[in-house]
PDB file of N, CA and C in Angstrom:
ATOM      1  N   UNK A   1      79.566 128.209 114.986  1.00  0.00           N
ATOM      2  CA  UNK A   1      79.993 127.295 116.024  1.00  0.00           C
ATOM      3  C   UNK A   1      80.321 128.082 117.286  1.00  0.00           C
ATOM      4  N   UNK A   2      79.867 127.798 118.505  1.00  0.00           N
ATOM      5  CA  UNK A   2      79.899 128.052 119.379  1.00  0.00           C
ATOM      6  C   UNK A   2      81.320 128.255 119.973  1.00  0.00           C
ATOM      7  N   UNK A   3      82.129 128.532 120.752  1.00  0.00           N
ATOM      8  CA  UNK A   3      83.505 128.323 121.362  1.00  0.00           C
ATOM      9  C   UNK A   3      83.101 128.157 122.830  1.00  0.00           C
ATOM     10  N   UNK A   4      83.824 127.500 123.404  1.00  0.00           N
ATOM     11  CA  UNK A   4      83.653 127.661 125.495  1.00  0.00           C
ATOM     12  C   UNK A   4      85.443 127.600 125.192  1.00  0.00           C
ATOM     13  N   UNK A   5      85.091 127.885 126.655  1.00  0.00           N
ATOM     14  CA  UNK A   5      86.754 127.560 127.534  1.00  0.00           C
ATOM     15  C   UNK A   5      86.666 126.511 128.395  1.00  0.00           C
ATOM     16  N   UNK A   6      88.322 126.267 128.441  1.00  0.00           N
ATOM     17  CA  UNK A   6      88.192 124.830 129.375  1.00  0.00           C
ATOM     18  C   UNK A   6      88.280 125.174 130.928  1.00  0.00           C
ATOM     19  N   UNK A   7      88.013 124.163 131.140  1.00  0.00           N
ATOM     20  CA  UNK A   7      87.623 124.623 132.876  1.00  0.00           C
ATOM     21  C   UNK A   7      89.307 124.165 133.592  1.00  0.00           C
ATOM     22  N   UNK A   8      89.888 123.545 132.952  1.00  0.00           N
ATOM     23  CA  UNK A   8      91.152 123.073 133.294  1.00  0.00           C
ATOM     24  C   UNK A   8      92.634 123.795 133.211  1.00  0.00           C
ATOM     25  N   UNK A   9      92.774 123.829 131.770  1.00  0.00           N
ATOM     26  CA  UNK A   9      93.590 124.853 131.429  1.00  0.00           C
ATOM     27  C   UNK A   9      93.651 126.595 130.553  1.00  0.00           C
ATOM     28  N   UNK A  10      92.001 126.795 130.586  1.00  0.00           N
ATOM     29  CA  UNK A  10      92.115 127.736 130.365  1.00  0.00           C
ATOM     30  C   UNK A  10      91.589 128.262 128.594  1.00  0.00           C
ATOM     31  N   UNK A  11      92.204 127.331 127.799  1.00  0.00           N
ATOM     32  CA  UNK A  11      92.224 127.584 126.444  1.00  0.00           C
ATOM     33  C   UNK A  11      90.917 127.221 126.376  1.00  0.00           C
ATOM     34  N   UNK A  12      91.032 128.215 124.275  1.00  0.00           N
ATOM     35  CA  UNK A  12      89.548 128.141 124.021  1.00  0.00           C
ATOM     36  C   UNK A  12      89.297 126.868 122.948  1.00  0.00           C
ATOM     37  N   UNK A  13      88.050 126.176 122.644  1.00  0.00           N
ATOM     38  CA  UNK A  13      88.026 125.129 121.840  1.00  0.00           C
ATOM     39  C   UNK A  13      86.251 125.412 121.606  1.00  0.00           C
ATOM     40  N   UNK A  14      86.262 124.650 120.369  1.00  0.00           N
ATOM     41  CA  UNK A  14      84.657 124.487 120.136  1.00  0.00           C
ATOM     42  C   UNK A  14      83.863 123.490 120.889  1.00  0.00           C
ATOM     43  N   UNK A  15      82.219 124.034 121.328  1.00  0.00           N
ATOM     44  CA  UNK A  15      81.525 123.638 122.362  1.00  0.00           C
ATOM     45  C   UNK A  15      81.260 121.973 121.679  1.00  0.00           C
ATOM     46  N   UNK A  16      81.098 122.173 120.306  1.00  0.00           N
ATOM     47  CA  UNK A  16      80.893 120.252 120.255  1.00  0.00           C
ATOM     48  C   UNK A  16      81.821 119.745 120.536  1.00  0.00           C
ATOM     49  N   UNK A  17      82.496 119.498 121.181  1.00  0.00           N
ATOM     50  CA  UNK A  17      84.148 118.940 121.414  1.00  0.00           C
ATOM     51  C   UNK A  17      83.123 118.524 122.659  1.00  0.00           C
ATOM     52  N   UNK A  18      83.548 117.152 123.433  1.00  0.00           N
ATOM     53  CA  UNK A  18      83.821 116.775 124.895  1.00  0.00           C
ATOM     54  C   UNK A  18      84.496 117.185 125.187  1.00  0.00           C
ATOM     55  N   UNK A  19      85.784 116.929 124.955  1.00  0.00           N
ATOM     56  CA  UNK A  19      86.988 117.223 125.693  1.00  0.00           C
ATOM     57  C   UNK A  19      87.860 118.162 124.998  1.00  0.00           C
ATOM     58  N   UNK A  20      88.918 118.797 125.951  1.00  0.00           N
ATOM     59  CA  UNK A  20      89.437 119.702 125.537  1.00  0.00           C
ATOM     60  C   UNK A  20      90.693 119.519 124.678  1.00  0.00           C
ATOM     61  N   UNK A  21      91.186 119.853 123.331  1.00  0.00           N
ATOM     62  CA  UNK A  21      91.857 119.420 122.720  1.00  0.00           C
ATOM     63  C   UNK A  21      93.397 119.522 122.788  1.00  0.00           C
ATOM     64  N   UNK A  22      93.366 120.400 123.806  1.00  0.00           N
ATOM     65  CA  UNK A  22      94.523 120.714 124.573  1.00  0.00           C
ATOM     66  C   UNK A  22      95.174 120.061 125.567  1.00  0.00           C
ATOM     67  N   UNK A  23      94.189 119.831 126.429  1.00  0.00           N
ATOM     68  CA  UNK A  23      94.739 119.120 127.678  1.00  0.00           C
ATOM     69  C   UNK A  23      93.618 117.859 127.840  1.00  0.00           C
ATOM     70  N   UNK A  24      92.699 117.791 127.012  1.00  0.00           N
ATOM     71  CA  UNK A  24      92.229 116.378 126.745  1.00  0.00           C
ATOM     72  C   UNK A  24      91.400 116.522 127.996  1.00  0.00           C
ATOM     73  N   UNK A  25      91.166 117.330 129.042  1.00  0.00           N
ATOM     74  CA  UNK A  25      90.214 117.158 129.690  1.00  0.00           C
ATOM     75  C   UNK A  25      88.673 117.421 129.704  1.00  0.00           C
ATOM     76  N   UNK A  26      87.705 116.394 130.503  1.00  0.00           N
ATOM     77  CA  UNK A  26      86.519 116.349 130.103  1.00  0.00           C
ATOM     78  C   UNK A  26      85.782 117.745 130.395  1.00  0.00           C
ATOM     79  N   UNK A  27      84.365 118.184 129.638  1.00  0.00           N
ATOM     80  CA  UNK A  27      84.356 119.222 130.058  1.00  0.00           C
ATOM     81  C   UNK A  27      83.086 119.304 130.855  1.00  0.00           C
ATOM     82  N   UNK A  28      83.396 120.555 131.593  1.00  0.00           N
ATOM     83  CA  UNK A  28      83.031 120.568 133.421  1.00  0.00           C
ATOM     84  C   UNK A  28      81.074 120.153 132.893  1.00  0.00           C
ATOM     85  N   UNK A  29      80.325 120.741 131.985  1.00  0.00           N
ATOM     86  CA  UNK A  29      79.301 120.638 131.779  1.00  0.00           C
ATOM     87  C   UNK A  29      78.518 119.257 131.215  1.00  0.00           C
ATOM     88  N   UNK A  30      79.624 118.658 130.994  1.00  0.00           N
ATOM     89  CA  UNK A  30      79.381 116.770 130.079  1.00  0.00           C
ATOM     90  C   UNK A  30      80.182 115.687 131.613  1.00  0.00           C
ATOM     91  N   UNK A  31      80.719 116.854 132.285  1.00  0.00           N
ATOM     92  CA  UNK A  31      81.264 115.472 133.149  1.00  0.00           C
ATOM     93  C   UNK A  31      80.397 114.313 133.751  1.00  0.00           C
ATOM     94  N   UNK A  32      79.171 114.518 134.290  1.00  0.00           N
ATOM     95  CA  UNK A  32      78.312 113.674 134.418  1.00  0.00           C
ATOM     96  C   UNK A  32      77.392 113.032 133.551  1.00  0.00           C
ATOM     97  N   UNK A  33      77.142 113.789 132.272  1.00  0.00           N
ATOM     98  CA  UNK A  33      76.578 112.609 130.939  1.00  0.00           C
ATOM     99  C   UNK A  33      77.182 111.863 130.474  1.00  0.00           C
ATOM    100  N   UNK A  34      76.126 110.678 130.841  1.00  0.00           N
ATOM    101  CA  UNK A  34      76.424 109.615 130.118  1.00  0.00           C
ATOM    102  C   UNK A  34      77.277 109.382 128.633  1.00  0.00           C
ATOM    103  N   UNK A  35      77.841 109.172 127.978  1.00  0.00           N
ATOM    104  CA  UNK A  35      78.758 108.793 126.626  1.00  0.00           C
ATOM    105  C   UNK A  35      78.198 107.523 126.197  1.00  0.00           C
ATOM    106  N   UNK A  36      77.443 107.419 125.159  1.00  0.00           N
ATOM    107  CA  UNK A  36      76.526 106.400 124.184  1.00  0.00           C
ATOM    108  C   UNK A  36      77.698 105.790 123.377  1.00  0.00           C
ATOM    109  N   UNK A  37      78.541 105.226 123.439  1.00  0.00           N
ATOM    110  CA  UNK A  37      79.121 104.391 122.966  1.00  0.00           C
ATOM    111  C   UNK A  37      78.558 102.975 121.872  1.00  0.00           C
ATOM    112  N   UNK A  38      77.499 102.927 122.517  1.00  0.00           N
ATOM    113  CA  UNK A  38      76.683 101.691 122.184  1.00  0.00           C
ATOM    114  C   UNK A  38      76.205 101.654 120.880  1.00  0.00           C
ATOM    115  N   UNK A  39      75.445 102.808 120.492  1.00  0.00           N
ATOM    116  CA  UNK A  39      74.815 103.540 119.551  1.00  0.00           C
ATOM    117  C   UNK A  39      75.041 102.905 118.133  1.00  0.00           C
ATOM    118  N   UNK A  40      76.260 103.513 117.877  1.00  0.00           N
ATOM    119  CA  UNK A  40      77.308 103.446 116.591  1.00  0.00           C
ATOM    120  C   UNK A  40      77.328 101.821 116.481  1.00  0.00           C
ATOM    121  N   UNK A  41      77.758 101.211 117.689  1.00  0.00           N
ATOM    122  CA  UNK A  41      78.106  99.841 117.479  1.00  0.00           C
ATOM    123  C   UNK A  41      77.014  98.598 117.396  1.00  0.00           C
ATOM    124  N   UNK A  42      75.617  99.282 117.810  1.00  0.00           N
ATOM    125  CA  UNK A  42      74.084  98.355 117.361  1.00  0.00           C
ATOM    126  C   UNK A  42      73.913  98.677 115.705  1.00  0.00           C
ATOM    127  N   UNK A  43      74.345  99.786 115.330  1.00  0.00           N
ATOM    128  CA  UNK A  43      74.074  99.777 113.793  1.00  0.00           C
ATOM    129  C   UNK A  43      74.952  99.196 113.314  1.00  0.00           C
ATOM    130  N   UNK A  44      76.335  99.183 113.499  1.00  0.00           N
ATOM    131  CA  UNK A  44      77.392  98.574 112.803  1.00  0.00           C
ATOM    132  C   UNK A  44      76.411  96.862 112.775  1.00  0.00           C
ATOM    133  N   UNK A  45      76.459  96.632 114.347  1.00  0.00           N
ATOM    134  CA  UNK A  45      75.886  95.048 114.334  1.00  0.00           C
ATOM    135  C   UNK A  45      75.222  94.322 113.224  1.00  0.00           C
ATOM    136  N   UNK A  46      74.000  95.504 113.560  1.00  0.00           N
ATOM    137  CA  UNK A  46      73.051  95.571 112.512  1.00  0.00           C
ATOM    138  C   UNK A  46      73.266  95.198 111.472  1.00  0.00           C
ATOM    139  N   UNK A  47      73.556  95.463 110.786  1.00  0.00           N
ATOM    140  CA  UNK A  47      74.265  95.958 108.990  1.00  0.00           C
ATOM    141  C   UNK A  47      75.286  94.503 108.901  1.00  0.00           C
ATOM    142  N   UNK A  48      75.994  94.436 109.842  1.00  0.00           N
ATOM    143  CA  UNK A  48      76.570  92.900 109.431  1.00  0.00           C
ATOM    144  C   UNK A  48      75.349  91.391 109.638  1.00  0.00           C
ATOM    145  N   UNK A  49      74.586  92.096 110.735  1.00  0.00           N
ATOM    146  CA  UNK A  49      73.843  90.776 110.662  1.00  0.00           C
ATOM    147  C   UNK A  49      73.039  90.461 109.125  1.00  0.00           C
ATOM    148  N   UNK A  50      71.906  91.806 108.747  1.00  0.00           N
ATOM    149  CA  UNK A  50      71.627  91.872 107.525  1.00  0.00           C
ATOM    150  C   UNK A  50      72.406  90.803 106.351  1.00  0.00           C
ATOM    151  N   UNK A  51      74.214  91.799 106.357  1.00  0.00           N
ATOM    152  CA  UNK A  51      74.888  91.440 105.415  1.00  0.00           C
ATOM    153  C   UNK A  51      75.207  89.883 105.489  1.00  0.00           C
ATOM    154  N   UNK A  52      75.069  89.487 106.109  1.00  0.00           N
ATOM    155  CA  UNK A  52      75.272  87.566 107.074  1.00  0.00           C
ATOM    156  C   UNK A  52      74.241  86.795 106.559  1.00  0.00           C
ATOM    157  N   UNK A  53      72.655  87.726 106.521  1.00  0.00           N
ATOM    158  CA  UNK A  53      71.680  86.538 106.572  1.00  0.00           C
ATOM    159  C   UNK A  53      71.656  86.811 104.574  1.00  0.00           C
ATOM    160  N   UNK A  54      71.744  88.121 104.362  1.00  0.00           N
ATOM    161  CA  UNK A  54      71.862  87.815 102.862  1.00  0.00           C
ATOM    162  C   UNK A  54      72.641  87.344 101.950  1.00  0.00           C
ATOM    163  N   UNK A  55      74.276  86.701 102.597  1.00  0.00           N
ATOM    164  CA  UNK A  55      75.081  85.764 101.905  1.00  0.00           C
ATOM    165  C   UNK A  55      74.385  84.570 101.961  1.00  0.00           C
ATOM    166  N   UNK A  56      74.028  84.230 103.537  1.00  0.00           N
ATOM    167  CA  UNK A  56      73.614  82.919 103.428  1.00  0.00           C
ATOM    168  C   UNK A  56      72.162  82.860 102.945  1.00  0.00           C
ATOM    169  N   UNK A  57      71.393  83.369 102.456  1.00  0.00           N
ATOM    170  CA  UNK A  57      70.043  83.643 101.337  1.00  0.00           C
ATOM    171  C   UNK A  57      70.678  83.316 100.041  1.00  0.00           C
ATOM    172  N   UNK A  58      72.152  83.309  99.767  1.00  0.00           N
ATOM    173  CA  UNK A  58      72.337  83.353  98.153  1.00  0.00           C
ATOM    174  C   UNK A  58      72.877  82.309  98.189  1.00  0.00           C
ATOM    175  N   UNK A  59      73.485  81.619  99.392  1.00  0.00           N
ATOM    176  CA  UNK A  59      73.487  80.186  99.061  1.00  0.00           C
ATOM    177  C   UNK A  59      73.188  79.217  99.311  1.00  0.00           C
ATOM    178  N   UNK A  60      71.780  79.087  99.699  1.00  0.00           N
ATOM    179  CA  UNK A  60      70.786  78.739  99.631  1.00  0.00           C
ATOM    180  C   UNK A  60      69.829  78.492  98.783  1.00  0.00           C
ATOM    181  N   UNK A  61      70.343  79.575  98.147  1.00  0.00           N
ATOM    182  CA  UNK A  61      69.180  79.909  96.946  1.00  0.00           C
ATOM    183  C   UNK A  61      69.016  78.815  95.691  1.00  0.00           C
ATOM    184  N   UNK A  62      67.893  78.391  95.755  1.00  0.00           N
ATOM    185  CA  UNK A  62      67.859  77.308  93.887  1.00  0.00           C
ATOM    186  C   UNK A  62      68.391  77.717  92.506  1.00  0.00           C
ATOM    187  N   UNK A  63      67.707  79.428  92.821  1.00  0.00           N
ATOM    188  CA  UNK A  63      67.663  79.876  91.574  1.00  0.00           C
ATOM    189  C   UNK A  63      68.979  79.928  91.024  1.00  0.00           C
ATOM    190  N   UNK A  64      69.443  80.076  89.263  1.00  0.00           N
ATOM    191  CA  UNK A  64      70.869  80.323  89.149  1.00  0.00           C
ATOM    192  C   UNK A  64      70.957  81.903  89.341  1.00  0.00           C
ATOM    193  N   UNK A  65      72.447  82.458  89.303  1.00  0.00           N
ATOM    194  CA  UNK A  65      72.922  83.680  89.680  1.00  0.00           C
ATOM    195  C   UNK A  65      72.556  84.435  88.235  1.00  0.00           C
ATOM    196  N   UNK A  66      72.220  83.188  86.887  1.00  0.00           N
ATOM    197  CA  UNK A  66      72.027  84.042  85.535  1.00  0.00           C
ATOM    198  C   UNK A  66      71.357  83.441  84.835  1.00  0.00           C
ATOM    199  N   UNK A  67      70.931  83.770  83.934  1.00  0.00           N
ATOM    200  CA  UNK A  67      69.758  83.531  83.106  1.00  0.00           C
ATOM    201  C   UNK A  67      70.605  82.984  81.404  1.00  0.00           C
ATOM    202  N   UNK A  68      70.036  82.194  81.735  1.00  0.00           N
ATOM    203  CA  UNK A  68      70.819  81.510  80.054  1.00  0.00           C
ATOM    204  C   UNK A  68      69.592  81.641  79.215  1.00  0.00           C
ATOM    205  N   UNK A  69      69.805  81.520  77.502  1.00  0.00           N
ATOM    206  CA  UNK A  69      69.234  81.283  76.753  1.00  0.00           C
ATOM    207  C   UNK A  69      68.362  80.098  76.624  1.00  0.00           C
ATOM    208  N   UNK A  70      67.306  79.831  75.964  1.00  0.00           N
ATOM    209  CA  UNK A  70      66.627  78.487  75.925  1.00  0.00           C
ATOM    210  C   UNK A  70      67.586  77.426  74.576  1.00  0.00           C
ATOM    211  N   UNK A  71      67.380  76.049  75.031  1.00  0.00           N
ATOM    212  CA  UNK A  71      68.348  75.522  73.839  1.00  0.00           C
ATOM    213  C   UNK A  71      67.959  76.128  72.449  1.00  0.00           C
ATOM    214  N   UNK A  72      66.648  75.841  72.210  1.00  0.00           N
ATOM    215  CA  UNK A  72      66.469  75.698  70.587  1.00  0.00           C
ATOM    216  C   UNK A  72      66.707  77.270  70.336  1.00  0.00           C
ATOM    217  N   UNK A  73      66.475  78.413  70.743  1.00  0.00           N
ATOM    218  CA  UNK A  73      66.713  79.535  70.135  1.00  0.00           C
ATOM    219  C   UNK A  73      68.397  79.558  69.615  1.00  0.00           C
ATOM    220  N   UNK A  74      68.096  80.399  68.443  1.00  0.00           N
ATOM    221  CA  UNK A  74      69.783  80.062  67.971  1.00  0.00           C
ATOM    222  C   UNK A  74      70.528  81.222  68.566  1.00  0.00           C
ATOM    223  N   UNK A  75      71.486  81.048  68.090  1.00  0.00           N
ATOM    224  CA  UNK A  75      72.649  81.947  68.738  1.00  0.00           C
ATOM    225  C   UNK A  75      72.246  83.594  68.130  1.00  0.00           C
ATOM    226  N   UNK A  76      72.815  84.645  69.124  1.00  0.00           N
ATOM    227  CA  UNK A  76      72.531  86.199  68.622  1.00  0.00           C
ATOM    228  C   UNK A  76      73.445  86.443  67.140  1.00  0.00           C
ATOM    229  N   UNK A  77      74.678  86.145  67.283  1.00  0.00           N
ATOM    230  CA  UNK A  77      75.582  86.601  66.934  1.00  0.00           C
ATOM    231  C   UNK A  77      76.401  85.228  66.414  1.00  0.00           C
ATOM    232  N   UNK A  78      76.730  85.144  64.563  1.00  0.00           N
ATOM    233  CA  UNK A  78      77.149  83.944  64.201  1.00  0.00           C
ATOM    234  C   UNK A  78      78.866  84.540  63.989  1.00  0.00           C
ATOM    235  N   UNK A  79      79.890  83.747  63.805  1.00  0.00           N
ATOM    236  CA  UNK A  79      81.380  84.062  63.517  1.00  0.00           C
ATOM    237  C   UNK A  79      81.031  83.548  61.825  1.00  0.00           C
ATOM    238  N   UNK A  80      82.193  85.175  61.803  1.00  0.00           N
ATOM    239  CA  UNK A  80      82.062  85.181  59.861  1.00  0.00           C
ATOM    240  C   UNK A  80      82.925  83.876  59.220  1.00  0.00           C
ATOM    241  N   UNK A  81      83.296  82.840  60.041  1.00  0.00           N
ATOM    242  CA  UNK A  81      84.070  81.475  59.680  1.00  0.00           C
ATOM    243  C   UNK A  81      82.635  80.435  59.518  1.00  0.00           C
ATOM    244  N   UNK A  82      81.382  80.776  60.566  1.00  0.00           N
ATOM    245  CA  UNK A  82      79.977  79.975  59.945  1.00  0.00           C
ATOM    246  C   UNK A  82      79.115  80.750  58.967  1.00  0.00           C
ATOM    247  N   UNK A  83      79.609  82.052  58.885  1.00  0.00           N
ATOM    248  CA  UNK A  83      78.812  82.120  57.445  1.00  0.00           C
ATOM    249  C   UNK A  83      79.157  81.796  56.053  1.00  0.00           C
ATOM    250  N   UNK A  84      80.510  82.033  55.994  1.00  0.00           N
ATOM    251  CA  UNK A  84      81.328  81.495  54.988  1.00  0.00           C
ATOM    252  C   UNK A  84      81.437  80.370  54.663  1.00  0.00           C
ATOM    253  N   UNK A  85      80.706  78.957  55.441  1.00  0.00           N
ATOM    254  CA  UNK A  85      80.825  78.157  54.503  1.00  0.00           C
ATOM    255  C   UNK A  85      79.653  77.715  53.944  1.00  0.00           C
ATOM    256  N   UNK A  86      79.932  76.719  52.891  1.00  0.00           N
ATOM    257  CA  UNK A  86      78.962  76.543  51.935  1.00  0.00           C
ATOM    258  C   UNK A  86      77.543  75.031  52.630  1.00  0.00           C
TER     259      UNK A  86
END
C-alpha cells in the first residue's frame, strides 16, 4: 500500500483513502474528481427491484409451494397402533 501525505496538515495516511484521516481533509489530487455515489446505490436498487418482482411472481403463482402425494398411493410409513390390529 502506497502512503502520501496530506496537503493540509501534514500527516501521513494511505493513498486509497480520499480524505485524510486526521483532519478529514480532501486530498489535493481527488479534489476535482468526481465521487460516484450513485454506483453502489443502482445495484442496491437493482437487487430490490429483482427481489420485488420475485415476491410478487410467487404470489401469483398457480402452482402449490409443495408437492403432495397422489390420493390412492398409500401412506410411506404406517403407526405400530395400525399394524397391531386385527
Amino acid at each position: 500500500m502506497t502512503i502520501t501525505h496530506c496537503g493540509h496538515c501534514g500527516r501521513p495516511f494511505y493513498a486509497h483513502r480520499r480524505r485524510c484521516p486526521h483532519c478529514q481533509a480532501l486530498r489535493e489530487d481527488l479534489a476535482n474528481a468526481p465521487y460516484y455515489i450513485r454506483q453502489p446505490m443502482s445495484f442496491l436498487l437493482a437487487a430490490m427491484a429483482v427481489a420485488g418482482l420475485m415476491m410478487l411472481w410467487s404470489l401469483f403463482d398457480d402452482k402449490p409451494s409443495f408437492a403432495s402425494p397422489p390420493a390412492e398411493d398409500p401412506p410411506r410409513m404406517q403407526t405400530r397402533s395400525a399394524v397391531d390390529k386385527p
